[in-house]
Protein backbone atom coordinates (compact mmCIF):
# COMPACT_ATOMS: atom_id res chain seq x y z
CA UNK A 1 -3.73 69.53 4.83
CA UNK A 2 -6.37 66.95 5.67
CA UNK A 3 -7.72 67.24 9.23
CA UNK A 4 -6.94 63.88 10.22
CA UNK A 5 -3.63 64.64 8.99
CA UNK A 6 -3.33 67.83 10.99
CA UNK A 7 -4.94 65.94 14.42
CA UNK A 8 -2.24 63.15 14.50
CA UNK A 9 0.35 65.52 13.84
CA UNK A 10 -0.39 67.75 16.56
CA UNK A 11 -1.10 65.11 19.08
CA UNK A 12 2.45 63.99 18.59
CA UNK A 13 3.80 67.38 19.17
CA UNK A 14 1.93 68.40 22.01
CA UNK A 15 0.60 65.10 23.71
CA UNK A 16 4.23 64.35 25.71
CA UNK A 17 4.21 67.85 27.35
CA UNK A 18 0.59 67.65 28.40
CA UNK A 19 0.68 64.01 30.21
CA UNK A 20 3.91 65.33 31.50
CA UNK A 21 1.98 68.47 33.44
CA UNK A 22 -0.68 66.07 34.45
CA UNK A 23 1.37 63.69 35.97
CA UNK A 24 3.44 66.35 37.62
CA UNK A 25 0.12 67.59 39.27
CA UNK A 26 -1.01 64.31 40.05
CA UNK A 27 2.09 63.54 41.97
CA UNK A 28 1.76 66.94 43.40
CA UNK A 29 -1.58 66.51 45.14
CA UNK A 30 -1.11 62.90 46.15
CA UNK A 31 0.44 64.10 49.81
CA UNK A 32 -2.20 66.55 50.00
CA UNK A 33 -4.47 63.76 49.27
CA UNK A 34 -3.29 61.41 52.36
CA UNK A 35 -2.99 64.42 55.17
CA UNK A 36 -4.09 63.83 58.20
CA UNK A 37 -3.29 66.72 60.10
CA UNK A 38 -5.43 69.58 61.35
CA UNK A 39 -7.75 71.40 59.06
CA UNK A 40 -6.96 68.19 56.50
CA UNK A 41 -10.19 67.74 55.65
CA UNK A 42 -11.44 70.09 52.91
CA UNK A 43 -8.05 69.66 51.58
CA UNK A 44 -8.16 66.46 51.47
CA UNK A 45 -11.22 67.08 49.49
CA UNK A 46 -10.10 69.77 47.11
CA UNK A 47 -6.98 67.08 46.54
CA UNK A 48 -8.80 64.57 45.70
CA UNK A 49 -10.99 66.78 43.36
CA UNK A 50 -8.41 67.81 41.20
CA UNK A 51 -6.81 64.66 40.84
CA UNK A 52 -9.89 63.06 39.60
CA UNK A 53 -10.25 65.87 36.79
CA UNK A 54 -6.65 65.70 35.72
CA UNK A 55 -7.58 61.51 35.25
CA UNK A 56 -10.78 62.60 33.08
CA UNK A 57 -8.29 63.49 30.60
């Protein structure tokens, strides 16, 4: 099997369930994101951190 063969096949298999656990966390962190509340800051931070990595992909 060629490996451009073996890349688009696996990409189909696989690519769904990874966007689908980025999104998830994405959607996850988004609240954490907005807090206000006491102590909010470094979480908002840390949030907003991982959000930006899981768009890198």
């Amino acid at each position: 099997m060629k490996t451009t063969t073996a890349l688009i096949q696996s990409g189909m298999v696989r690519l769904r369930p990874i966007l689908m656990t980025d999104l998830a966390l994405v959607v996850g962190m988004v609240p954490l994101a907005l807090a206000k509340g006491a102590g909010a800051e470094w979480k908002n931070g840390l949030a907003q951190g991982v959000i930006g990595a899981c768009s890198v992909l």
